[in-house]
C-alpha atoms as a PDB file:
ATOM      1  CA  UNK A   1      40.854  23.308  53.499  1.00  0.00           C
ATOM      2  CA  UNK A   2      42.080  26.733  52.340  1.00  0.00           C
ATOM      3  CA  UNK A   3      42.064  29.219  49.915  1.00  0.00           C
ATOM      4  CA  UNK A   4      44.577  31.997  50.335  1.00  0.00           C
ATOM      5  CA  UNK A   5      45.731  35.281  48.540  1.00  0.00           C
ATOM      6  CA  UNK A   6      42.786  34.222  45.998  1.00  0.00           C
ATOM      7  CA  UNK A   7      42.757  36.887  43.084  1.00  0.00           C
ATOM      8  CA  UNK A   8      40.138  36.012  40.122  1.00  0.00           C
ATOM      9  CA  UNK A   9      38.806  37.835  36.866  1.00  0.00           C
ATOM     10  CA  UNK A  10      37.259  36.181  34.054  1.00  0.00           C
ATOM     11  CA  UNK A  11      38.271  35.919  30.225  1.00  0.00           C
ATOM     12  CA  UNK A  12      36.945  39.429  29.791  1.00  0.00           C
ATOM     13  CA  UNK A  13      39.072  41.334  32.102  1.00  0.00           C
ATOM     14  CA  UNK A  14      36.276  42.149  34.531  1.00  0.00           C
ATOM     15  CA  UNK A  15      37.986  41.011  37.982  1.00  0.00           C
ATOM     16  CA  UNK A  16      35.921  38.861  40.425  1.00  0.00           C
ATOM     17  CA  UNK A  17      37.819  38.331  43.720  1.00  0.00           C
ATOM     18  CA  UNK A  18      40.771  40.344  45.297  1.00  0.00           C
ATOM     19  CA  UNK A  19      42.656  38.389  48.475  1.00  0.00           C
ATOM     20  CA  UNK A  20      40.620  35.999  49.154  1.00  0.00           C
ATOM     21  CA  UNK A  21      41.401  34.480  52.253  1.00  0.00           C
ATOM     22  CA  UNK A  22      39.263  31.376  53.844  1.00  0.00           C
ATOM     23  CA  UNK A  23      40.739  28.566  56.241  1.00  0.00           C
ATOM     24  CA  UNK A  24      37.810  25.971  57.137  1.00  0.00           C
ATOM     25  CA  UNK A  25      39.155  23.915  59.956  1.00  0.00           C
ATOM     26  CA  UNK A  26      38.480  19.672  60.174  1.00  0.00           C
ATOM     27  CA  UNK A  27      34.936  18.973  61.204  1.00  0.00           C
ATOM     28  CA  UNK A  28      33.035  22.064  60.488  1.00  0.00           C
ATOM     29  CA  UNK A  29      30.636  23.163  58.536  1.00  0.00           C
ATOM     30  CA  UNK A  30      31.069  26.543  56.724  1.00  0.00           C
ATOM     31  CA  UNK A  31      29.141  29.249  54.847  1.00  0.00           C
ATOM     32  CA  UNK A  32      29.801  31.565  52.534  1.00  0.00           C
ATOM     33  CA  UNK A  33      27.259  34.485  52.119  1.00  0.00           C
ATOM     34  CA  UNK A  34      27.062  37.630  50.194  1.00  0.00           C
ATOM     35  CA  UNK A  35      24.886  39.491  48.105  1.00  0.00           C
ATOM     36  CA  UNK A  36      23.826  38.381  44.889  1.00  0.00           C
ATOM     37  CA  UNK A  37      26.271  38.721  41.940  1.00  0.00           C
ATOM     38  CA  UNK A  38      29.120  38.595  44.142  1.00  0.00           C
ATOM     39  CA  UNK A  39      30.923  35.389  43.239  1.00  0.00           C
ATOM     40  CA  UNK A  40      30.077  33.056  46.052  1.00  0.00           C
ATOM     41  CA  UNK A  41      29.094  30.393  43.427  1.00  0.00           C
ATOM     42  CA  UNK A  42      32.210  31.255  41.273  1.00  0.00           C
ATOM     43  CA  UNK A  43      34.317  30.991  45.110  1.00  0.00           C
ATOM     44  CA  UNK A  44      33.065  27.733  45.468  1.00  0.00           C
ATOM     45  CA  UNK A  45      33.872  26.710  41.893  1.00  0.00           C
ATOM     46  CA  UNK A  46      37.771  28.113  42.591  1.00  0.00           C
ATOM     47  CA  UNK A  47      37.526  25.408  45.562  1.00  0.00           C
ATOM     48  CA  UNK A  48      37.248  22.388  43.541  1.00  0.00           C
ATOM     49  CA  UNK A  49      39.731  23.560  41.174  1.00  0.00           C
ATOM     50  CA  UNK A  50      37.084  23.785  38.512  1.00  0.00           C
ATOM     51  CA  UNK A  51      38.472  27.444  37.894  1.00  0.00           C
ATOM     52  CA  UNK A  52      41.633  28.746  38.645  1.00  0.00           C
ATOM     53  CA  UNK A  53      42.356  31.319  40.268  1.00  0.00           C
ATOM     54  CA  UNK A  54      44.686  34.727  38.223  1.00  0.00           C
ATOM     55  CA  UNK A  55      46.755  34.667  41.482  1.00  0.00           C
ATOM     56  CA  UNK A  56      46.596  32.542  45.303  1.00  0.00           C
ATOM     57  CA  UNK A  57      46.340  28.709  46.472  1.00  0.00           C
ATOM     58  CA  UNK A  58      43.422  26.234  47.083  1.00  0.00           C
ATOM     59  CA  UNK A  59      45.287  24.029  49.409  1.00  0.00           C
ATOM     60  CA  UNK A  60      43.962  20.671  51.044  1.00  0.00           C
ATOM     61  CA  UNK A  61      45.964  19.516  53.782  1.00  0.00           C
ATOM     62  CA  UNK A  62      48.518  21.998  53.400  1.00  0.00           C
ATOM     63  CA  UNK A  63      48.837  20.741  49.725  1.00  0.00           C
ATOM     64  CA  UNK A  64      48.104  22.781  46.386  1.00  0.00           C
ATOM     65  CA  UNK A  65      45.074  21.566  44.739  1.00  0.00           C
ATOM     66  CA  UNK A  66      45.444  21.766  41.072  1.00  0.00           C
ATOM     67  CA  UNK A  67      42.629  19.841  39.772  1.00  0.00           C
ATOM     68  CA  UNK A  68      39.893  18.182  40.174  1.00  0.00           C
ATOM     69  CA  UNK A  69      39.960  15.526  42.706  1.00  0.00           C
ATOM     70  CA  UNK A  70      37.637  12.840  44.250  1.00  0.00           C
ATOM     71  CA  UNK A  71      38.602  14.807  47.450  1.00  0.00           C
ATOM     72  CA  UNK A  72      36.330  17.179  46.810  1.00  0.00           C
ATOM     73  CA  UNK A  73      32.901  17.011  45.959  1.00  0.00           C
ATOM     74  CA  UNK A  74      30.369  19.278  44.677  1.00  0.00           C
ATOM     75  CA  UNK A  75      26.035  19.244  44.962  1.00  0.00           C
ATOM     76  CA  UNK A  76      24.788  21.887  43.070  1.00  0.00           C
ATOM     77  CA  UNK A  77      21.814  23.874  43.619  1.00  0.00           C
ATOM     78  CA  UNK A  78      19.794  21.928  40.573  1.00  0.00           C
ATOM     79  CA  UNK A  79      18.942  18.457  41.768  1.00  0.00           C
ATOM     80  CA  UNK A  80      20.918  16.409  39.058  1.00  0.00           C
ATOM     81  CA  UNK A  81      19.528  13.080  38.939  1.00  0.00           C
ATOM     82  CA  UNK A  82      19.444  10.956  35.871  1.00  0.00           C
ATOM     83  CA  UNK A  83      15.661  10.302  34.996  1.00  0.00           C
ATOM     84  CA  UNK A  84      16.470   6.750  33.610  1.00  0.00           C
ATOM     85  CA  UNK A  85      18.780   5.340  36.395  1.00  0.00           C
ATOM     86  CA  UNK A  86      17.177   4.315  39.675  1.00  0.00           C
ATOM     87  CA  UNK A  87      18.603   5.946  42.562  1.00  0.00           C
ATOM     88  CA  UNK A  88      20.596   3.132  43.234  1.00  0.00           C
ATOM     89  CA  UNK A  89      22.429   3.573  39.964  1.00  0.00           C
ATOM     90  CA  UNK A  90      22.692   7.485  40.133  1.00  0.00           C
ATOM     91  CA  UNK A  91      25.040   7.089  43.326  1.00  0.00           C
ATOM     92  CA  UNK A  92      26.910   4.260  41.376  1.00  0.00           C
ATOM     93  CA  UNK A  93      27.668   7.146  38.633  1.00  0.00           C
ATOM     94  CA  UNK A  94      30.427   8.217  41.414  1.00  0.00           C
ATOM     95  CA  UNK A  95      32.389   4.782  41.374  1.00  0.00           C
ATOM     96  CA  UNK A  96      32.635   4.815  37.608  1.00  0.00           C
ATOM     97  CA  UNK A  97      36.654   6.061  37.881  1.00  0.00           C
ATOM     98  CA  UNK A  98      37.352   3.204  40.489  1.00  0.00           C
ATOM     99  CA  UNK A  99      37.266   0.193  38.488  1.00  0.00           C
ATOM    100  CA  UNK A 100      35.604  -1.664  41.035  1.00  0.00           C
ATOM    101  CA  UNK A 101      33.089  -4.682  40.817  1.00  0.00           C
ATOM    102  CA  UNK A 102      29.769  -4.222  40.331  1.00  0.00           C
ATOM    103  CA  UNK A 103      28.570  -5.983  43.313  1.00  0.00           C
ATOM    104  CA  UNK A 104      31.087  -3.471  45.795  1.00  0.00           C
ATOM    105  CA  UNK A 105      29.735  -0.440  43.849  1.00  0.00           C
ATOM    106  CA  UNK A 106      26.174  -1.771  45.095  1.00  0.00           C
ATOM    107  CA  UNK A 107      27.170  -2.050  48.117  1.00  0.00           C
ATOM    108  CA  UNK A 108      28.841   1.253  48.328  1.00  0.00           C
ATOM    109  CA  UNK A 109      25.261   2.780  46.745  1.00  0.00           C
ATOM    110  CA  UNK A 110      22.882   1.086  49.407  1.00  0.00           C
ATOM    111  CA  UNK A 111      25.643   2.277  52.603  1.00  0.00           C
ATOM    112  CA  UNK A 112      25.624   5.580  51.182  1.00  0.00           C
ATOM    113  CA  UNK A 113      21.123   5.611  50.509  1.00  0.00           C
ATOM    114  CA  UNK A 114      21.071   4.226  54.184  1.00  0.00           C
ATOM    115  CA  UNK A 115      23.094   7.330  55.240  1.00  0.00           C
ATOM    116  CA  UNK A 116      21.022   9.804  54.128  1.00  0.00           C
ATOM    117  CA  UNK A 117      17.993   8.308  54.756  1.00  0.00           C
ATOM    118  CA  UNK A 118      17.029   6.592  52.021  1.00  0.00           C
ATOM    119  CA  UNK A 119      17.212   2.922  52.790  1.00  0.00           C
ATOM    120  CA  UNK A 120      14.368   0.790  50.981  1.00  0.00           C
ATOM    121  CA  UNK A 121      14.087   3.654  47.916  1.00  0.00           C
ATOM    122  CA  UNK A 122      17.361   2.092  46.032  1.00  0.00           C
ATOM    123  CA  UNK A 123      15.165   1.213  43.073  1.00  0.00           C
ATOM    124  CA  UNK A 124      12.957   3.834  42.682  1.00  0.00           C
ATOM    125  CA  UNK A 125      13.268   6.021  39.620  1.00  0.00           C
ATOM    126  CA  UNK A 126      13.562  10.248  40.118  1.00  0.00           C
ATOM    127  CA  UNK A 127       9.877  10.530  38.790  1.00  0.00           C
ATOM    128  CA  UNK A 128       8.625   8.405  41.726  1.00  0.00           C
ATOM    129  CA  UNK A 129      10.696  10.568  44.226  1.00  0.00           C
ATOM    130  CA  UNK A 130      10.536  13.706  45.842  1.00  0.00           C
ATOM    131  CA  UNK A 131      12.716  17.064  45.390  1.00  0.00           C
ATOM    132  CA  UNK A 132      13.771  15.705  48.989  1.00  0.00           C
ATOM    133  CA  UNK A 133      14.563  12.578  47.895  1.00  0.00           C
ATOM    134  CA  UNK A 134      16.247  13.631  44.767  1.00  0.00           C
ATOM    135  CA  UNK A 135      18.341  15.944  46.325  1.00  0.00           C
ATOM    136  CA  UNK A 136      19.568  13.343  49.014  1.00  0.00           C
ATOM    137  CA  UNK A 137      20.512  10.994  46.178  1.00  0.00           C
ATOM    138  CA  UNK A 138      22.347  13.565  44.730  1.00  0.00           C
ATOM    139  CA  UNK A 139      24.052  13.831  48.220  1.00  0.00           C
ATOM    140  CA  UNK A 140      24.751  10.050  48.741  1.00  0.00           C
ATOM    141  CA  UNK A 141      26.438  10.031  45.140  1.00  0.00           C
ATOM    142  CA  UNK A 142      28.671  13.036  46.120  1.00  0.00           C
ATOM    143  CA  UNK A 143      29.506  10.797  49.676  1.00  0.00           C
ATOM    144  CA  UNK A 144      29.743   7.636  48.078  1.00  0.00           C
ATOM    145  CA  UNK A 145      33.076   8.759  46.448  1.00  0.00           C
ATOM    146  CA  UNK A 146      34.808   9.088  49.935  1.00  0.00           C
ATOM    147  CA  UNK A 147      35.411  12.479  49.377  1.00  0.00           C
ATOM    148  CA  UNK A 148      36.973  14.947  52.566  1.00  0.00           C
ATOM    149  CA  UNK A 149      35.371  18.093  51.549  1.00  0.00           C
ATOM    150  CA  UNK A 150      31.777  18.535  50.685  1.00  0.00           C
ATOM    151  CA  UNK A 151      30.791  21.792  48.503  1.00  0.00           C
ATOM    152  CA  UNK A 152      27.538  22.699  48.536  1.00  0.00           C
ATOM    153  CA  UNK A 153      25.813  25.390  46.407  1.00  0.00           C
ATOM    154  CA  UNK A 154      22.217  26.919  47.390  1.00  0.00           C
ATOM    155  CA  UNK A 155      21.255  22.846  48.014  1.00  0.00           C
ATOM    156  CA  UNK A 156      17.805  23.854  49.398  1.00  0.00           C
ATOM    157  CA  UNK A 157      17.379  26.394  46.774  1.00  0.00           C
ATOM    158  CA  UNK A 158      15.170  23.934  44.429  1.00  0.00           C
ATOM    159  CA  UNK A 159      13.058  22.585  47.313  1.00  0.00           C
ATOM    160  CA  UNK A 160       9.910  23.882  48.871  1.00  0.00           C
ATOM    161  CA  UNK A 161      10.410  25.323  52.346  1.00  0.00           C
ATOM    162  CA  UNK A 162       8.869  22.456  54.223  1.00  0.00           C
ATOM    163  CA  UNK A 163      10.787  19.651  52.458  1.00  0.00           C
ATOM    164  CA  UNK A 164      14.132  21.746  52.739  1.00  0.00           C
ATOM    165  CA  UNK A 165      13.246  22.086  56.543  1.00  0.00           C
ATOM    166  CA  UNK A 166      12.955  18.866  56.956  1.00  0.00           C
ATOM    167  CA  UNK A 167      16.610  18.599  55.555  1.00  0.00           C
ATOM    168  CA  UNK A 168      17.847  21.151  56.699  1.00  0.00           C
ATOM    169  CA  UNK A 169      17.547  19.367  60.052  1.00  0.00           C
ATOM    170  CA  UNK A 170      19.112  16.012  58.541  1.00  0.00           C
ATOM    171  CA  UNK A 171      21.612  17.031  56.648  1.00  0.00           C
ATOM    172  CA  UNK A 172      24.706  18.010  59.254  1.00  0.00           C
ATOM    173  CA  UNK A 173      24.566  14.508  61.344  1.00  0.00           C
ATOM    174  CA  UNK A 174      23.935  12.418  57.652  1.00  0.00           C
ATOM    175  CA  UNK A 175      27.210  14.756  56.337  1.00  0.00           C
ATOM    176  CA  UNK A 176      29.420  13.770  59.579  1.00  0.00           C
ATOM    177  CA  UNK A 177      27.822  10.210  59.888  1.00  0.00           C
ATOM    178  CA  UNK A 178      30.565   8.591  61.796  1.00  0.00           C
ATOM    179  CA  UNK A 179      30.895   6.289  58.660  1.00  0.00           C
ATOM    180  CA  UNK A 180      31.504   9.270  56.343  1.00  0.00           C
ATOM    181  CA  UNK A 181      34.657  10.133  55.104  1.00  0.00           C
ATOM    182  CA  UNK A 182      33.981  14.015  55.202  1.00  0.00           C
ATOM    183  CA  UNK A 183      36.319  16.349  57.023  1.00  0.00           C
ATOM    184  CA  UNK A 184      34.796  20.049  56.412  1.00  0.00           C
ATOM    185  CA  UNK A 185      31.431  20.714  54.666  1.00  0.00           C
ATOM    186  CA  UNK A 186      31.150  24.810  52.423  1.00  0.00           C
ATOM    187  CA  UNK A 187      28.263  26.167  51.381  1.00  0.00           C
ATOM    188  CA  UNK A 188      26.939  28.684  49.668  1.00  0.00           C
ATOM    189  CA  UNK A 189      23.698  30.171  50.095  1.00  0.00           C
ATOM    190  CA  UNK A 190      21.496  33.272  50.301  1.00  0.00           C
ATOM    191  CA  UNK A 191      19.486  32.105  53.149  1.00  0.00           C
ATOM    192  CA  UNK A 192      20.989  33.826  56.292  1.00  0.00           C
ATOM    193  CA  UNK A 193      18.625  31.666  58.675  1.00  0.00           C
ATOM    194  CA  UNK A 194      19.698  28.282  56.994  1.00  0.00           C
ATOM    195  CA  UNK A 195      23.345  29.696  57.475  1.00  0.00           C
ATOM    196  CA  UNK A 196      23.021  30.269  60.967  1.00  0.00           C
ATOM    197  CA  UNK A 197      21.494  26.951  61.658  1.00  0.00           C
ATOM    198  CA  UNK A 198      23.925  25.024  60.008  1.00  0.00           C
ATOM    199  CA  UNK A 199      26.945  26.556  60.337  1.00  0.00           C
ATOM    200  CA  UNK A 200      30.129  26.249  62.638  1.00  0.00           C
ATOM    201  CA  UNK A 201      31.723  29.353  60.763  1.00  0.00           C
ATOM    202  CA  UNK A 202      30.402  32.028  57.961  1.00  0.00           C
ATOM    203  CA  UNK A 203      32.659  34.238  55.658  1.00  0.00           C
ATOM    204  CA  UNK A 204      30.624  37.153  54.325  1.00  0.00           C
ATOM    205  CA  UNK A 205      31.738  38.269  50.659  1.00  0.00           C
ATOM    206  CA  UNK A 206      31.188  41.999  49.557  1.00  0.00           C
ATOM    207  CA  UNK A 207      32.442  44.838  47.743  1.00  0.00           C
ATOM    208  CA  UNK A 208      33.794  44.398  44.045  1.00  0.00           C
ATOM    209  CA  UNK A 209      36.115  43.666  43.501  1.00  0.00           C
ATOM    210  CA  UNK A 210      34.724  40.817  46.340  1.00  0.00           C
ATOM    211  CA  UNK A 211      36.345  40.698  49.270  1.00  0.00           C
ATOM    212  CA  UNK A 212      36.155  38.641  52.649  1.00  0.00           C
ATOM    213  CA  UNK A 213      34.324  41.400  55.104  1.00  0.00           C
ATOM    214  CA  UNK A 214      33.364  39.761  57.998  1.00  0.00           C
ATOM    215  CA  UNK A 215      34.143  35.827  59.692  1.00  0.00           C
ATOM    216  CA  UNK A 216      31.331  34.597  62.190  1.00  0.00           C
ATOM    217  CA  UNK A 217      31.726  31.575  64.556  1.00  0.00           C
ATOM    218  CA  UNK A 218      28.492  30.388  65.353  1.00  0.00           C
ATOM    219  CA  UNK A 219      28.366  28.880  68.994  1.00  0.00           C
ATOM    220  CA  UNK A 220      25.282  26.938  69.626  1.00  0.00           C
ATOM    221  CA  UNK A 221      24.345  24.058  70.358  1.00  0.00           C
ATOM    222  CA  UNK A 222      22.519  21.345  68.213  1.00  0.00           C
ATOM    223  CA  UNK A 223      19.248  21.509  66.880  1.00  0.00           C
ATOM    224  CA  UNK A 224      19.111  25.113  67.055  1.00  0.00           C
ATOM    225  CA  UNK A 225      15.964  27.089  66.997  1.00  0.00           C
ATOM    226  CA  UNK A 226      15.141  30.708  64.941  1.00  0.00           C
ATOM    227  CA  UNK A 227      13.527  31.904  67.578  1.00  0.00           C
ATOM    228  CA  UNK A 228      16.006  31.945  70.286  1.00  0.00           C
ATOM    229  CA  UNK A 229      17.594  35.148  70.854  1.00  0.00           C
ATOM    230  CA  UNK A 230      20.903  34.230  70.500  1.00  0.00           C
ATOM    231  CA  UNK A 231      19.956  33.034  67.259  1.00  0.00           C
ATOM    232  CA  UNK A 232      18.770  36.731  66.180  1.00  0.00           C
ATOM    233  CA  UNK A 233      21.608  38.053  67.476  1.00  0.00           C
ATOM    234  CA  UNK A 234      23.822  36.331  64.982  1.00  0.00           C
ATOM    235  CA  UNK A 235      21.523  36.943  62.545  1.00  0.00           C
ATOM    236  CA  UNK A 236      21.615  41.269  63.309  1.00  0.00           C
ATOM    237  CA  UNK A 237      25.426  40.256  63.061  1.00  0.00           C
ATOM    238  CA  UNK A 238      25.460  38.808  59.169  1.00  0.00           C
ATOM    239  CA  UNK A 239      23.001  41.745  58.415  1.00  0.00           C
ATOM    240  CA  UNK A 240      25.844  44.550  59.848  1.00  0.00           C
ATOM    241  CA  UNK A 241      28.786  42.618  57.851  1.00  0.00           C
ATOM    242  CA  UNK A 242      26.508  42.420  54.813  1.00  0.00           C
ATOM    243  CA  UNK A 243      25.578  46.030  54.466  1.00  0.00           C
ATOM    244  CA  UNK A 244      29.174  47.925  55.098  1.00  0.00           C
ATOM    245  CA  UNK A 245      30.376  48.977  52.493  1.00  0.00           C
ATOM    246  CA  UNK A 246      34.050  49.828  51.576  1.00  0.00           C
ATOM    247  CA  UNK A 247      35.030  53.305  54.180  1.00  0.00           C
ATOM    248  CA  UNK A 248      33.011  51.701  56.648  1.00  0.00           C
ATOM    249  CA  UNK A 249      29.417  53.579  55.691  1.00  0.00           C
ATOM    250  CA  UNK A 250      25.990  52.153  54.815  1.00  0.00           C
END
């Protein structure tokens, strides 16, 4: 998935994004990071086609996105689960457009649970969960559609840092489960050590109007650990990109 000569301003005039320019290549998991205020949640918005952009493509497949599209789903950074469905029915919510049987949507909504870890929960309500567990129904629902990209904006954001360790560490083998449909995974977040331990490639947003400043490839093996060096090194990297400004000063 792409975005490419991406201009943006909103209804006022006051102009976002200038060439934006992001290719995220099949299987990988990307970041986008920048300070706050800069439009990374608004970038990821222009993604799904939820916005559109003043002037550029969002292309999938080499194709113009236009809309919305069950290609492309979205978590967002509050855990939206319905307080009155189970969590069996909140992934269901996905297969509403699909017209198909009740008994297939079920099954769909117990495959997608048992993905992300959730098998045996299917009928508990979002009172009896976890932020964990609430956020990885909110994850199976987004999956259960089949979708080929994943957005995902500050999804650990809501969570305490011990549960959002924990799924942290889950959440890049349940996302390319061999049964999941998902071809490239963007997210958005704040957290440069998250980034760095999830990531295959980070695009670092700065100036205003916001431009692309920096691309990182992150080569490291699976789990990966904060306190290996090469790990801080990547890390001094995203703090460099972040802090030049335009004329190449600090």
């Amino acid at each position: 998935m792409e975005v490419s000569g991406l201009d943006f301003r909103y209804d006022n005039g006051y102009k976002v994004f200038e060439n934006i320019n992001i290719k995220v290549e099949r299987g990988k998991f990307a970041s986008i990071v920048g300070p706050s205020g800069v439009g990374k949640s608004t970038l990821l918005r222009l993604f799904g086609s939820f916005l559109k952009p003043e002037h550029g493509e969002v292309l999938l497949h080499g194709k113009p996105v236009l809309r919305p599209t069950p290609l492309i789903s979205m978590v967002h950074q509050s855990i939206v689960t319905f307080p009155w469905m189970t969590a069996e029915e909140n992934v269901m919510l996905s297969l509403k457009t699909k017209g198909y049987p009740r008994a297939k949507c079920e099954e769909i909504a117990q495959k997608s649970l048992d993905m992300v870890g959730l098998q045996g929960f299917e009928n508990l309500y979002p009172k009896e969960m976890s932020g964990g567990m609430r956020q990885r129904v909110s994850v199976a629902r987004s999956l259960a559609a089949e979708p080929k990209v994943l957005l995902m904006d500050e999804p650990f954001a809501h969570l305490d840092e011990l549960t959002a360790e924990g799924l942290r560490q889950d959440i890049y083998n349940i996302l390319f489960n061999p049964e999941s449909s998902l071809e490239c995974v963007i997210m958005v977040s704040h957290n440069l050590t998250e980034v760095v331990e999830l990531s295959d490639q980070i695009f670092v947003l700065n100036n205003n109007p916001a431009t692309v400043v920096g691309h990182l490839e992150i080569d490291m093996k699976r789990p990966r650990s904060s306190r290996d060096p090469v790990f801080d090194n990547y890390l001094d990297q995203l703090y460099a990109m972040l802090t030049k400004k335009k004329g190449g000063t600090r």
